[in-house]
Protein backbone atom coordinates (compact mmCIF):
# COMPACT_ATOMS: atom_id res chain seq x y z
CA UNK A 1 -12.47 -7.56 -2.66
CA UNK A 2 -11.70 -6.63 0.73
CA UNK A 3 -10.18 -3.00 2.28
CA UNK A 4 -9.28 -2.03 5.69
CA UNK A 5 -8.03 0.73 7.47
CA UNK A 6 -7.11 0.14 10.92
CA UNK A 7 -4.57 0.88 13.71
CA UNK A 8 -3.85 -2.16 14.73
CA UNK A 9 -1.20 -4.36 13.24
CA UNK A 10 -1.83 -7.47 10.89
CA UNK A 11 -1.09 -10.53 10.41
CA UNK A 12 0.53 -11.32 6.97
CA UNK A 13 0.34 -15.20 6.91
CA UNK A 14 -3.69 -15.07 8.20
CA UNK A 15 -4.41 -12.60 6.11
CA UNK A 16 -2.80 -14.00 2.82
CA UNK A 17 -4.58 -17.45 4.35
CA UNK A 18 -7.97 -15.95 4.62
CA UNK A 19 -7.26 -13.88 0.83
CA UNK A 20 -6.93 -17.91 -0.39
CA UNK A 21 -9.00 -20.15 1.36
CA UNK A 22 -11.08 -22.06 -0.67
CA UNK A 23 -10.55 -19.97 -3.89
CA UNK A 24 -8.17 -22.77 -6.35
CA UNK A 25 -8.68 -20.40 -9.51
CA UNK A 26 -5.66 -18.11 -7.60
CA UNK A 27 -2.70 -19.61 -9.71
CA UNK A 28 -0.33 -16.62 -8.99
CA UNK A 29 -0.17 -14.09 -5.59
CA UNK A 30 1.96 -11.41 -5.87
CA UNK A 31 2.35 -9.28 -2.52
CA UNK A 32 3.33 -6.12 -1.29
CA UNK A 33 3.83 -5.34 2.64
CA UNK A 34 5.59 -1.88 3.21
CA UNK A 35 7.77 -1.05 6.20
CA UNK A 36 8.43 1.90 8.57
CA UNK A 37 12.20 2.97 7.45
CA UNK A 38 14.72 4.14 10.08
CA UNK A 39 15.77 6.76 7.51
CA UNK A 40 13.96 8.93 4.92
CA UNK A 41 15.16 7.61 1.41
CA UNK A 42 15.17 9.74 -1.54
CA UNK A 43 17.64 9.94 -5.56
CA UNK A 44 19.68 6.83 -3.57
CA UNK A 45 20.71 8.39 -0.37
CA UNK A 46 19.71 8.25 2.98
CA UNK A 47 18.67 11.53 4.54
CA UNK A 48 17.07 12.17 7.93
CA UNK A 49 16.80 10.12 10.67
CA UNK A 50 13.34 8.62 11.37
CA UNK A 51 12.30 7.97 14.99
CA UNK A 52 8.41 7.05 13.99
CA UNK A 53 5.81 8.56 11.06
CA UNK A 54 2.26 9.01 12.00
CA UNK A 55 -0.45 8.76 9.73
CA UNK A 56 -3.32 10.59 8.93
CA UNK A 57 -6.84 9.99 6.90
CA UNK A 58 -10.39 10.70 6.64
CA UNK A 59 -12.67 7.99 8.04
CA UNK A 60 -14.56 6.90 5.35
CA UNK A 61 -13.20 8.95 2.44
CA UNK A 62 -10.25 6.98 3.02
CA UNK A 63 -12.09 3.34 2.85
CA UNK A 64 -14.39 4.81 -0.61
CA UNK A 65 -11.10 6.02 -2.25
CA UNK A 66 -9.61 2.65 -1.74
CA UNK A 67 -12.08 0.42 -2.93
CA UNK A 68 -12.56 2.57 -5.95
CA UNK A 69 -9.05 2.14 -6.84
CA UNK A 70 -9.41 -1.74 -6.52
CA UNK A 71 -12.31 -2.19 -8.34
CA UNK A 72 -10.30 0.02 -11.30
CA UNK A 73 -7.88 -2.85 -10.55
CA UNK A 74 -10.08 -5.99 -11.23
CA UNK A 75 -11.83 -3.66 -14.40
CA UNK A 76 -8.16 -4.05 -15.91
CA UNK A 77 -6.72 -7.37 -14.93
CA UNK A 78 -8.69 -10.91 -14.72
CA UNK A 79 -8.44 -10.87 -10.38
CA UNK A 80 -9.91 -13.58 -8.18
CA UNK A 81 -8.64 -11.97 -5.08
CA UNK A 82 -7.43 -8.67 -3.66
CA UNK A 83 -6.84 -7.28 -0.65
CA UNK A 84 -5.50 -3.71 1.11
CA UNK A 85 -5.03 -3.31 4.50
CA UNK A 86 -3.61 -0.07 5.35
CA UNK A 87 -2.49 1.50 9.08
CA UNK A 88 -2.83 4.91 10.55
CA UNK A 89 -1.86 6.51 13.52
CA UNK A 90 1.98 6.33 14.80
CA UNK A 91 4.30 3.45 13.98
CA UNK A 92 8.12 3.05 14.56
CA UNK A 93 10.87 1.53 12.38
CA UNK A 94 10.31 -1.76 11.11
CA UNK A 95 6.54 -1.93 11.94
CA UNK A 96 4.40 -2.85 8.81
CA UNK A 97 2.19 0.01 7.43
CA UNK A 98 0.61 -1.56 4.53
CA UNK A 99 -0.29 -5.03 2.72
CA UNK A 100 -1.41 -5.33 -0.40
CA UNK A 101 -2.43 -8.96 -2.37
CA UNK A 102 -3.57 -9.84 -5.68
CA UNK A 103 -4.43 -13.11 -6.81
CA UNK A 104 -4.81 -14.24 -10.50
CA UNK A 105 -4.86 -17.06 -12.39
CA UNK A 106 -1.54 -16.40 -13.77
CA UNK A 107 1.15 -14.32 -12.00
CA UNK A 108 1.61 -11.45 -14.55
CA UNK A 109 -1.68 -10.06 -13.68
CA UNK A 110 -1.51 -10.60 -10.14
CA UNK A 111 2.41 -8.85 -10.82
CA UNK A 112 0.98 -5.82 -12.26
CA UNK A 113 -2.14 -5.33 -10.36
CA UNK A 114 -0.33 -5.32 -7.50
CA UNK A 115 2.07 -2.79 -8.68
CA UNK A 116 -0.90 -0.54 -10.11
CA UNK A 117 -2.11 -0.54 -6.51
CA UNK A 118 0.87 0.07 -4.49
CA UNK A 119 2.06 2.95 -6.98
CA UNK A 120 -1.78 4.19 -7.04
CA UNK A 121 -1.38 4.12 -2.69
CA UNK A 122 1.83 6.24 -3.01
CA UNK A 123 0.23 9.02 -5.20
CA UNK A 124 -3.22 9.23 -4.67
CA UNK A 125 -4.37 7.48 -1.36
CA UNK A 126 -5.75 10.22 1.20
CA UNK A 127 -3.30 9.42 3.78
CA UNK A 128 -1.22 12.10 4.89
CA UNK A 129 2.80 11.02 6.83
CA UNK A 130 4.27 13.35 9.42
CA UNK A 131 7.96 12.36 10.11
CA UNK A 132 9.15 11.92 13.86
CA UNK A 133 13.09 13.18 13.23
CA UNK A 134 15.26 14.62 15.86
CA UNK A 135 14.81 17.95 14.31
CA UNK A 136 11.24 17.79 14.59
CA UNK A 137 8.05 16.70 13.29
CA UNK A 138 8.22 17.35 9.53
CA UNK A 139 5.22 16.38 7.05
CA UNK A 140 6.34 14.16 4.08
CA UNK A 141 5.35 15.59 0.10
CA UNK A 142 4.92 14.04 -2.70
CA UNK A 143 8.14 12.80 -4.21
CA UNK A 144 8.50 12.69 -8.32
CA UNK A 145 9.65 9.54 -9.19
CA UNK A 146 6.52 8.41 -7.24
CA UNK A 147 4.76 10.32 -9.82
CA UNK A 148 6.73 8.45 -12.55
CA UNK A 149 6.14 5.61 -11.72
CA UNK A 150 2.40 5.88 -11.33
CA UNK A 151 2.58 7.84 -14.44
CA UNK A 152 2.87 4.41 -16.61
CA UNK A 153 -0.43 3.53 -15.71
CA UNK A 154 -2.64 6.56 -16.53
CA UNK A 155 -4.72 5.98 -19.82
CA UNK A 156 -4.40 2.02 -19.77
């Protein structure tokens, strides 16, 4: 079980290395690395220009809130490895914000655990995004279908 929250960038390949080595239970990794978008998406249609998005989170609340939500994770699906790494602080199109891994020994529950995680990070994670547009600075809500789709998970 391993979190991070850092500035810095990552490396995908060393980190999915170092989420592997040595461990040859890990049959199936499923993977999730999010993106900084050059536009806001939202209902299929690109909106506002994005020039960077900054974000924002409590030291230590932040790292407590994550690893509770991965050990909820490896309560529900048979994990052998799992790892979130997640960036604050300003980033520009194209630069990677988040990683998440999950390996199983088969690849549906390394599939859903990393979508449980990733949908759970889009909800509920105590990171807040403020939008660099060229009308401004403008913080980013919570969108619905985020809500639906973590929504499928609640009571499992």
């Amino acid at each position: 079980m391993t979190v991070r929250v850092q500035e810095a960038d990552f490396d995908v390949g060393a980190e999915l290395d170092g989420l592997t080595a040595g461990n040859r239970q890990i049959g199936g990794l499923a993977v999730f690395v999010g993106l900084v978008r050059e536009r806001h998406v939202r209902e299929g249609y690109h909106r506002d220009r994005v020039d960077a998005l900054t974000l924002e989170h409590y030291p230590g609340m932040t790292e407590t809130a994550l690893e509770e939500i991965e050990t909820e994770a490896r309560r529900r699906w048979p994990l052998e490895a799992t790892l979130i790494v997640h960036r604050y602080g300003r980033m520009e199109p194209g630069e990677r914000i988040v990683l998440v891994a999950v390996g199983s020994p088969h690849r549906e529950a390394a599939f859903e655990a990393c979508e449980f995680l990733v949908d759970w990070l889009k909800t509920k994670a105590p990171f807040w995004k403020l939008e660099d547009t060229p009308e401004g600075e403008k913080w980013v809500g919570a969108h619905a279908d985020d809500d639906q789709a973590a929504a499928r998970w609640e009571k499992k």
